[in-house]
C-alpha atoms as a PDB file:
ATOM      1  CA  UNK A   1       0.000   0.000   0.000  1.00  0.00           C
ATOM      2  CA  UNK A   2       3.196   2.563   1.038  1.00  0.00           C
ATOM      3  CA  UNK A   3       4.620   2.262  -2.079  1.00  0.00           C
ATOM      4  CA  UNK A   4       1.273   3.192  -4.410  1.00  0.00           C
ATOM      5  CA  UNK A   5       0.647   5.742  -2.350  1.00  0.00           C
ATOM      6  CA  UNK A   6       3.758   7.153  -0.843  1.00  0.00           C
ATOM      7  CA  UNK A   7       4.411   9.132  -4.116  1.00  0.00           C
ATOM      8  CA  UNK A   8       1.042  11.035  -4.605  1.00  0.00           C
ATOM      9  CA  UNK A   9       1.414  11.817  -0.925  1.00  0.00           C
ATOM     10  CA  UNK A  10       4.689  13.274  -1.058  1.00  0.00           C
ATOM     11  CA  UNK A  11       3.785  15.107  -3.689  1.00  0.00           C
ATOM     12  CA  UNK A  12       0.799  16.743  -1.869  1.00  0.00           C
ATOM     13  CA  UNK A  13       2.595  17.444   1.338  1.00  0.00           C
ATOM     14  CA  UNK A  14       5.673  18.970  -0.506  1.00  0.00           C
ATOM     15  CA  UNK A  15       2.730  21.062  -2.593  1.00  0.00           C
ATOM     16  CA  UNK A  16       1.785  22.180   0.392  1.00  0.00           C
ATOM     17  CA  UNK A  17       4.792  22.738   2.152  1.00  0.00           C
ATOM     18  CA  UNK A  18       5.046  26.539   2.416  1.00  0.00           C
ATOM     19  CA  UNK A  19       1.561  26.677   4.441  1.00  0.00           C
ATOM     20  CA  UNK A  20       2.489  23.726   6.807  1.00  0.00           C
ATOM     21  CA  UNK A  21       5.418  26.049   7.660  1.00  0.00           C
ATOM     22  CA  UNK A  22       3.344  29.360   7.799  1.00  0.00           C
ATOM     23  CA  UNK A  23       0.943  27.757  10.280  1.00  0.00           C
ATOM     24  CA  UNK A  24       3.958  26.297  12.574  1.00  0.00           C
ATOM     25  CA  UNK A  25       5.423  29.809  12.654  1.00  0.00           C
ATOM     26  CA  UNK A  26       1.898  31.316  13.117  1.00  0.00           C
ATOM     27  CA  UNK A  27       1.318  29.036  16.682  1.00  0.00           C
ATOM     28  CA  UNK A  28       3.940  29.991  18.550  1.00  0.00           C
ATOM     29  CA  UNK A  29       5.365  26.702  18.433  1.00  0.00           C
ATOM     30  CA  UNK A  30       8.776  27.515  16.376  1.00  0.00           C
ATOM     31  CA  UNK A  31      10.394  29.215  19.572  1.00  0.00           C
ATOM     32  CA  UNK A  32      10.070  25.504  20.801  1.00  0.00           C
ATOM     33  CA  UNK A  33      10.009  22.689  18.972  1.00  0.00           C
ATOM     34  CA  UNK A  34      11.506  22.091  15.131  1.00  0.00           C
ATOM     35  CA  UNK A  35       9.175  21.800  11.835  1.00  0.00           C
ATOM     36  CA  UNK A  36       9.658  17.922  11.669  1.00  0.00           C
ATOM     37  CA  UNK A  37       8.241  17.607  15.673  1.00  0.00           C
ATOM     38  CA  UNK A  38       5.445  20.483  14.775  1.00  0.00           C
ATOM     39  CA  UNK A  39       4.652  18.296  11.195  1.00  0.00           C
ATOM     40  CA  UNK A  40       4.493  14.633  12.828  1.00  0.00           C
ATOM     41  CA  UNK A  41       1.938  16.267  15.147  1.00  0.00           C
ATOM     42  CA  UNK A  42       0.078  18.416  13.142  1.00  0.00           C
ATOM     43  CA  UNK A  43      -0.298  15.067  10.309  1.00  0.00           C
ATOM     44  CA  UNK A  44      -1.925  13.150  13.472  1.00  0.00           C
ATOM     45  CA  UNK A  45      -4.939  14.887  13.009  1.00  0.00           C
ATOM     46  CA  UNK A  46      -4.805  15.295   9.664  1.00  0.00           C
ATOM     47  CA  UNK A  47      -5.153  11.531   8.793  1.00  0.00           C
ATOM     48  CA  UNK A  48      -7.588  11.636  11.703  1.00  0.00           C
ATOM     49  CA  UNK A  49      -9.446  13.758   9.642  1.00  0.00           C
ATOM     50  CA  UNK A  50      -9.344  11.818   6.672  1.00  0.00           C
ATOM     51  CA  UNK A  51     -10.034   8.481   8.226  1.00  0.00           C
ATOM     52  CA  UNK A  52     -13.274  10.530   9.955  1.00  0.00           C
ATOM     53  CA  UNK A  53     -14.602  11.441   6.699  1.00  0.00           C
ATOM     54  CA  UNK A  54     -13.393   8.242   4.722  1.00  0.00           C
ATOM     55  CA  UNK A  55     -15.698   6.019   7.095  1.00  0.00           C
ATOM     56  CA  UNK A  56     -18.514   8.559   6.773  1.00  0.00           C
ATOM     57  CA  UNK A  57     -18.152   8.385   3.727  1.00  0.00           C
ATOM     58  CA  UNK A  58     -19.068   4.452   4.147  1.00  0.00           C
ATOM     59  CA  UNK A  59     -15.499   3.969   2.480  1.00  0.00           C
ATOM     60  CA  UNK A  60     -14.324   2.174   5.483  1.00  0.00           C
ATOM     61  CA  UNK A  61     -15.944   0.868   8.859  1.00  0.00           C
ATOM     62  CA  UNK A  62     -14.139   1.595  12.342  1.00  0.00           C
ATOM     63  CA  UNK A  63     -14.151  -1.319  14.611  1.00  0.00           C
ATOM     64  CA  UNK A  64     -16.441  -0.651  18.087  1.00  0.00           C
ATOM     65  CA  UNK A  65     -13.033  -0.127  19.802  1.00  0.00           C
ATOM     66  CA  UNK A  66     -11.796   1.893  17.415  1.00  0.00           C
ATOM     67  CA  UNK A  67      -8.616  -0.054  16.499  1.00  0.00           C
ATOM     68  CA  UNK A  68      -7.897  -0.513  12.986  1.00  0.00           C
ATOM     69  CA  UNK A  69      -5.482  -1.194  10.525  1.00  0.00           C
ATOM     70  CA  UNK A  70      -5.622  -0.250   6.719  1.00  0.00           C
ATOM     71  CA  UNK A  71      -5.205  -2.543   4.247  1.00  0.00           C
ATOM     72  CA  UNK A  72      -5.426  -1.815   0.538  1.00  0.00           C
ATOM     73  CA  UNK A  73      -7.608  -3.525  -1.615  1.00  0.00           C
ATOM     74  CA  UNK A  74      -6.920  -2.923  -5.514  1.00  0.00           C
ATOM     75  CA  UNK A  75     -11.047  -2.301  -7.000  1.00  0.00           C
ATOM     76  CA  UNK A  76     -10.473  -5.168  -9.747  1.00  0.00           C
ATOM     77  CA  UNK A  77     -10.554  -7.658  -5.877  1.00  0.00           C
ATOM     78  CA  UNK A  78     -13.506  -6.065  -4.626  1.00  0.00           C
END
């Protein structure tokens, strides 16, 4: 699954670079922690957010106690 995705991703966070690095100066936290600590954080809730609206979306169903694991099916196994 990494490796189909890994490349659109990178491309998207590297797109979107500059305003990842706006908002970590904008919050106060660059006079404490470095980009990469401020990034891993701030992706937490970005996949969060993702995951929230993929199994709205009745893309993908969250076990009652909320532990999951992806796994990537290709559409042509469905």
């Amino acid at each position: 699954m990494a490796s189909t995705f890994k490349p659109k991703l990178l491309a998207i966070l590297e797109k979107y670079r500059s305003y990842g690095e706006t908002v970590y100066r904008k919050t106060g936290y660059a006079d404490e922690i470095s980009y990469e600590e401020f990034f891993m954080w701030w992706y937490h809730f970005i996949y969060t957010k993702a995951t929230d609206i993929l199994a709205a979306g009745n893309h993908l169903t969250i076990p009652a106690d909320g532990n999951f694991f992806y796994r990537y099916v290709l559409s042509s196994q469905r």
